[in-house]
Protein backbone atom coordinates (compact mmCIF):
# COMPACT_ATOMS: atom_id res chain seq x y z
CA UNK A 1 -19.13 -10.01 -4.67
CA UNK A 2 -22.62 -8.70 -6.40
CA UNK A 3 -22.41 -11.67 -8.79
CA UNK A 4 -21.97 -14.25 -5.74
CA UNK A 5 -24.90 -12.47 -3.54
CA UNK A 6 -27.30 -12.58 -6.54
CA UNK A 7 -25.96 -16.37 -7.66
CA UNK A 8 -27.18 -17.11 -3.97
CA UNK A 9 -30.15 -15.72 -4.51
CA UNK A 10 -30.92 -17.54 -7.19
CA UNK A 11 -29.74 -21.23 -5.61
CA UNK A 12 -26.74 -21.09 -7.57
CA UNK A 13 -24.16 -22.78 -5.37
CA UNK A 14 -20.92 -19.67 -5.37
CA UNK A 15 -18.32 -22.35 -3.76
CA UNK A 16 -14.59 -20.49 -3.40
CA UNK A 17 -15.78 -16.83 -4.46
CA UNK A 18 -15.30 -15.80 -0.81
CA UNK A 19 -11.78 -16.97 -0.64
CA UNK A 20 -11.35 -15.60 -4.51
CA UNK A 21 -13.25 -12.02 -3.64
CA UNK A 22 -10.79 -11.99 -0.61
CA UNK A 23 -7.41 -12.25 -2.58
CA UNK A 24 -8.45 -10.21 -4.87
CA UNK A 25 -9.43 -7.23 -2.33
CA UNK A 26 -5.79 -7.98 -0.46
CA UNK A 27 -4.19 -7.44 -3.77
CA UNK A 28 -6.25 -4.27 -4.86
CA UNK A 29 -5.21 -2.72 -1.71
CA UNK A 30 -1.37 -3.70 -1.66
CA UNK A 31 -0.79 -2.89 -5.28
CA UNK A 32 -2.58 1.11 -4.43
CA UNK A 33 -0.87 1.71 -1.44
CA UNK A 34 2.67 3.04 -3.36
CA UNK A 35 0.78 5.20 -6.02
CA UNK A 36 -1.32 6.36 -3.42
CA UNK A 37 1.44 7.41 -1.12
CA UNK A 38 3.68 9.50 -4.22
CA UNK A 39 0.21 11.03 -5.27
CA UNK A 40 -0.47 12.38 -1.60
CA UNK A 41 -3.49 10.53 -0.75
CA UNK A 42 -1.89 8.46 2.03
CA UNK A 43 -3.43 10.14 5.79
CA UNK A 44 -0.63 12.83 6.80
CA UNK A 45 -0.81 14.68 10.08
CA UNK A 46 0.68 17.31 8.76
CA UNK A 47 0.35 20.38 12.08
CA UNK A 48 3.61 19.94 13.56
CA UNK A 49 5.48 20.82 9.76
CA UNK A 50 3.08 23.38 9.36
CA UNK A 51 4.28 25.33 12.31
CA UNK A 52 8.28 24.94 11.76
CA UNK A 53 10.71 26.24 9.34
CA UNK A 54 11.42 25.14 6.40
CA UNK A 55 14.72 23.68 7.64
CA UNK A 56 13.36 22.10 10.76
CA UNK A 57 10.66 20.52 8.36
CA UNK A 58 13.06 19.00 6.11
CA UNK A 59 15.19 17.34 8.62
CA UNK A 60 11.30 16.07 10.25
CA UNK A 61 10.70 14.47 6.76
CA UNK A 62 13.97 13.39 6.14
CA UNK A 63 13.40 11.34 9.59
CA UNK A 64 9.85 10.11 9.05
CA UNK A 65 10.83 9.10 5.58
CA UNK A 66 13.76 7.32 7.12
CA UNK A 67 11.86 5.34 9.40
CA UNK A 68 8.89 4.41 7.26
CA UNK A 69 11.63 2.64 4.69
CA UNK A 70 12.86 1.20 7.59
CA UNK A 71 9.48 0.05 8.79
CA UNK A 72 8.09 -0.87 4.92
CA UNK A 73 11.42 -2.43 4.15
CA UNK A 74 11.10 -4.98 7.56
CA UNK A 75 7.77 -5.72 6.33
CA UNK A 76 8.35 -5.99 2.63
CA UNK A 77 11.61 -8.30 3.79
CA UNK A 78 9.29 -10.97 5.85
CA UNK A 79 5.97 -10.62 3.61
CA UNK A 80 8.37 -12.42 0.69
CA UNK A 81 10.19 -14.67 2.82
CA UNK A 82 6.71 -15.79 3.95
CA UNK A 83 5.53 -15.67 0.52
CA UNK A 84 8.12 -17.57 -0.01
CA UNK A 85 8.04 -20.05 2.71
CA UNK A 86 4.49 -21.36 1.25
CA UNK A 87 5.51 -22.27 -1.77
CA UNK A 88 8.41 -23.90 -0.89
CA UNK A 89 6.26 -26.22 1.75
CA UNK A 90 3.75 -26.17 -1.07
CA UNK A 91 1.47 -24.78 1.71
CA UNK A 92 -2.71 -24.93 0.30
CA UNK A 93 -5.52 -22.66 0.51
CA UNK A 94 -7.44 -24.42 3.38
CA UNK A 95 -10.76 -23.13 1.78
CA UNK A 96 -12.79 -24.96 -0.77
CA UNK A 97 -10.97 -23.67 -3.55
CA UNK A 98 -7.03 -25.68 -3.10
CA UNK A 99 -5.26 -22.78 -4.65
CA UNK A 100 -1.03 -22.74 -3.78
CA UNK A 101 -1.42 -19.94 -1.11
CA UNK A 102 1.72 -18.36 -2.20
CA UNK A 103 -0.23 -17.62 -5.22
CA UNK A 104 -2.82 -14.53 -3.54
CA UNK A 105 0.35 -13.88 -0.89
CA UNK A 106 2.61 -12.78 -3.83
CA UNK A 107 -0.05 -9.66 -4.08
CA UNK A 108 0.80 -8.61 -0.63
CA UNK A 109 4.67 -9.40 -0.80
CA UNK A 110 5.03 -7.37 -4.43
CA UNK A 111 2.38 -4.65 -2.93
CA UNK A 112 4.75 -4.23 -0.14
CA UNK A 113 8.27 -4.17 -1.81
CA UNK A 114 6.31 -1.22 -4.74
CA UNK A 115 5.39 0.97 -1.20
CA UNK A 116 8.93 0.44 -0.29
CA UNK A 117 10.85 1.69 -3.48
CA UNK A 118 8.40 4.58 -3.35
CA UNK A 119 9.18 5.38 0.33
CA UNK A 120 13.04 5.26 -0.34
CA UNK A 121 12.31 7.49 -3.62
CA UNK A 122 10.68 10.03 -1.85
CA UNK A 123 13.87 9.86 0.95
CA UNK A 124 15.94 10.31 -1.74
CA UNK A 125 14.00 13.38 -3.35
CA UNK A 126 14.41 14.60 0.04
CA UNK A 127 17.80 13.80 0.56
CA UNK A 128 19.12 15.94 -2.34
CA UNK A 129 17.27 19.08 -1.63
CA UNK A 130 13.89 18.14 -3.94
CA UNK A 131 10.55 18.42 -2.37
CA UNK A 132 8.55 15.72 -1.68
CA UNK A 133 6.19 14.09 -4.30
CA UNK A 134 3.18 13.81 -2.39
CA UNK A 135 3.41 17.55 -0.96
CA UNK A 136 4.03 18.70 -4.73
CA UNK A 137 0.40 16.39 -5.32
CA UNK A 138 -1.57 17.83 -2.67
CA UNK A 139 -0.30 21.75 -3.37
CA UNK A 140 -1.43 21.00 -6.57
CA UNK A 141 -4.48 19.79 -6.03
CA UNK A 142 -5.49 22.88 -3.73
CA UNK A 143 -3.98 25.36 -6.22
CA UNK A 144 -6.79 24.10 -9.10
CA UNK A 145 -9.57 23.99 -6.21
CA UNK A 146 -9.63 20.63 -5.31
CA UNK A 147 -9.83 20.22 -1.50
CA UNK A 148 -11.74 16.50 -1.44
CA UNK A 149 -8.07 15.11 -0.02
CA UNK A 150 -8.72 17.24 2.90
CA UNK A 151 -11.67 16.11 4.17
């Protein structure tokens, strides 16, 4: 994006780097979302397991878990079959770059089927008595003094 505003600048004519630039954020942000969510850096409203027991908490998690594989695993399910659906009606880019769209799509589809394995990991830490990952990351995290997560 730097290189195209200071090609511009300059005259140079930059062509498909918006459609490129784009893609390429869609994929950075799919591909982060799973480690982001084991490592604890996913937004958690955490005051209503704070004030329970442990036992209360666990069935809470247990449930939210549940229902974000549920909810990851419908989108994960129609992000490929979309993905999928453009490259088998050889569906094109309508920028100025004629890229197969499926192409920048598979970024999004893959993203979303990696947040979904780590969603029904963490359900199944849960599930046999572990703790969950991300809680484990964040307790860390405060224990050596870091608090940035928090604010």
């Amino acid at each position: 994006m730097v290189a195209q505003s200071v090609l511009r600048e300059l005259g140079v004519r930059t062509g498909a780097v918006n459609d490129v630039v784009a893609w390429f954020c869609a994929a950075a942000s799919f591909f982060a979302m799973a480690h982001a969510f084991k490592h604890g850096d996913f937004v958690r409203v955490t005051l209503l397991l704070e004030s329970v027991s442990p036992k209360v908490r666990r069935v809470l998690e247990i449930a939210c878990l549940f229902i974000g594989a549920v909810a990851v695993g419908y989108l994960a399910y129609w992000a490929n079959r979309f993905t999928y659906d453009s490259w088998r009606f050889n569906e094109v880019a309508q920028g100025l770059l004629p890229l197969p769209i499926w192409i920048p799509q598979a970024s999004f589809a893959l993203g979303s089927i990696l947040l979904f394995v780590a969603i029904v990991d963490e359900l199944i830490i849960v599930l046999r008595g572990g703790r969950p990952t991300f809680v484990v990351a964040v307790e860390e995290r405060h224990a050596h003094g870091d608090f940035s997560s928090d604010v």
